[in-house]
C-alpha atoms as a PDB file:
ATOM      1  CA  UNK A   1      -6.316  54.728  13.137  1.00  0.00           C
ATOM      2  CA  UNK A   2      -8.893  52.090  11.637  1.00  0.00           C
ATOM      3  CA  UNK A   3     -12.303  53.285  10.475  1.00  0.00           C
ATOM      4  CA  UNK A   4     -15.061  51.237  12.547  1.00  0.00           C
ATOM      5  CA  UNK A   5     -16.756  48.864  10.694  1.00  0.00           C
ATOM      6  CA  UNK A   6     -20.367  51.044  11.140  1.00  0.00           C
ATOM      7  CA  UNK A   7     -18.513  53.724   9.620  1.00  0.00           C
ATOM      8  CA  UNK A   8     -18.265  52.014   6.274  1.00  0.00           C
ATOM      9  CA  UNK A   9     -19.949  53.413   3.205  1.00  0.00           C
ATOM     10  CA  UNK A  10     -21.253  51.657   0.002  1.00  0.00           C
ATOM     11  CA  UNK A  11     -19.595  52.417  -2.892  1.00  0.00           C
ATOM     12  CA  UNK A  12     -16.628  53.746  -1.269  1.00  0.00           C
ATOM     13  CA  UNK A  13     -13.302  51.597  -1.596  1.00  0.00           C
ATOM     14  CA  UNK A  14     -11.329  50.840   1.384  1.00  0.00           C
ATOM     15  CA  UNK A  15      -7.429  49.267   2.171  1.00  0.00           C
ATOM     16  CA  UNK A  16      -7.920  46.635   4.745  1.00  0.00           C
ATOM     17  CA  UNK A  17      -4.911  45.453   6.525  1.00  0.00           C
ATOM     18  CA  UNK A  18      -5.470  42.094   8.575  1.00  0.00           C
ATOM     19  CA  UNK A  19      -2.738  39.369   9.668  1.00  0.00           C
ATOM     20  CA  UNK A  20      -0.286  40.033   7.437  1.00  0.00           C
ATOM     21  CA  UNK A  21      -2.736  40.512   4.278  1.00  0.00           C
ATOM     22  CA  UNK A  22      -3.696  44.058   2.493  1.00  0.00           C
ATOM     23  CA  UNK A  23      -6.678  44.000   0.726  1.00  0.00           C
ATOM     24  CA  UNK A  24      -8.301  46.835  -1.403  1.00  0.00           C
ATOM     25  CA  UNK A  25     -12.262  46.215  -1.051  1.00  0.00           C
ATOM     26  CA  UNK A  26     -15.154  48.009  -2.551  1.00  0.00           C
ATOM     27  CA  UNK A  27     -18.145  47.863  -0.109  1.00  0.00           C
ATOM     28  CA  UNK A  28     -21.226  47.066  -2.642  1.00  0.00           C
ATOM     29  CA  UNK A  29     -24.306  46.776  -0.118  1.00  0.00           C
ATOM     30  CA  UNK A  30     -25.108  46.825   3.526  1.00  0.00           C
ATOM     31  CA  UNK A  31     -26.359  43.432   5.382  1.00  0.00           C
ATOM     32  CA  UNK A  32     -26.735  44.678   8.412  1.00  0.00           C
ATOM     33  CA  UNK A  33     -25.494  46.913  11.175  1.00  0.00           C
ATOM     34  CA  UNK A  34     -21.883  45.561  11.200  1.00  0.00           C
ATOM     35  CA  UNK A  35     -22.178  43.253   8.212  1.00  0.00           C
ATOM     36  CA  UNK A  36     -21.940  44.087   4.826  1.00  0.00           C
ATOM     37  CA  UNK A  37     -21.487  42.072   1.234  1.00  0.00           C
ATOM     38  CA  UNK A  38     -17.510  43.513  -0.251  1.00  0.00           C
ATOM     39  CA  UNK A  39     -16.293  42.985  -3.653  1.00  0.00           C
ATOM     40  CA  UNK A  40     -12.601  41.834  -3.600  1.00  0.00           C
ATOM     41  CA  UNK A  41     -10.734  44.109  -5.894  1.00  0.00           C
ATOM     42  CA  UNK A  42      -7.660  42.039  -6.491  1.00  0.00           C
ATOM     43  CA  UNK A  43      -9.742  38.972  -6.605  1.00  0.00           C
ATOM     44  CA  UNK A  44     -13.156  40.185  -7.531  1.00  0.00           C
ATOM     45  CA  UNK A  45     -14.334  37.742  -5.375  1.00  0.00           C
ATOM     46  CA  UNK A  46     -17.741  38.515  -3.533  1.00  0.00           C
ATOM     47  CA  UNK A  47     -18.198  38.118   0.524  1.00  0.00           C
ATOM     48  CA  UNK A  48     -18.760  39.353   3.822  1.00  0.00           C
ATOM     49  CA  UNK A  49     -16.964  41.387   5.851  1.00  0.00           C
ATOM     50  CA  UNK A  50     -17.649  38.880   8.996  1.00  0.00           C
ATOM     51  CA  UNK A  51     -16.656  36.430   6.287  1.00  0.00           C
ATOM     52  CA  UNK A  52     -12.702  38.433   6.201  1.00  0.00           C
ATOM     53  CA  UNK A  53     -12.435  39.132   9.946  1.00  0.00           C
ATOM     54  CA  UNK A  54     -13.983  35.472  11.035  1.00  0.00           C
ATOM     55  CA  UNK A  55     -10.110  34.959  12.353  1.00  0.00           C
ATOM     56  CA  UNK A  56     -10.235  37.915  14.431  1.00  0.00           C
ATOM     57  CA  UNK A  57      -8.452  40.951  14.144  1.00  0.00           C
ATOM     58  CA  UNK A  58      -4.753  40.972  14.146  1.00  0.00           C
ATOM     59  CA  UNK A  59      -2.124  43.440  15.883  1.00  0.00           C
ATOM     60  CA  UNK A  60      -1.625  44.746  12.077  1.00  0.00           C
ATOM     61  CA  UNK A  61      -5.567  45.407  11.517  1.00  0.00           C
ATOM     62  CA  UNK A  62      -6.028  48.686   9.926  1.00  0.00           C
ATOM     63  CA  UNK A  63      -8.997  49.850   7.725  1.00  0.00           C
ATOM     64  CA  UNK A  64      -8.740  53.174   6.144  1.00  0.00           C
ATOM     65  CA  UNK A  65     -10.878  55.117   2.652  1.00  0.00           C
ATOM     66  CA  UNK A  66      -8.398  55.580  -0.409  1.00  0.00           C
ATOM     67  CA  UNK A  67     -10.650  56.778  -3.079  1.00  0.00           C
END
């Protein structure tokens, strides 16, 4: 079962499974109540999450802590 998206910690890493994409992401602050600035750890890209999920969330979606 997905973690919701208020349930999200800084500095805790997540797997994030969207579409047909897994993506480990480090949360590194809090925007707002839903929002929040993620570092890309594949990528080490910087964004949003409302940035990733702008597509909507997929059948696959699943969001879960592995550190």
């Amino acid at each position: 079962m997905a973690i919701a998206l208020d349930n999200l910690r800084v500095g805790r890493v997540y797997r994030l499974i969207n579409q047909g994409e897994i993506r480990k992401i480090e949360i590194v602050s809090r925007l707002s109540d839903d929002n929040f600035k993620i570092k890309d750890l594949d990528t080490l890209e910087y964004y949003t999450i409302h940035e990733l999920l702008q597509w909507g969330k997929g059948k696959d979606y699943d969001l879960d802590e592995i550190r």
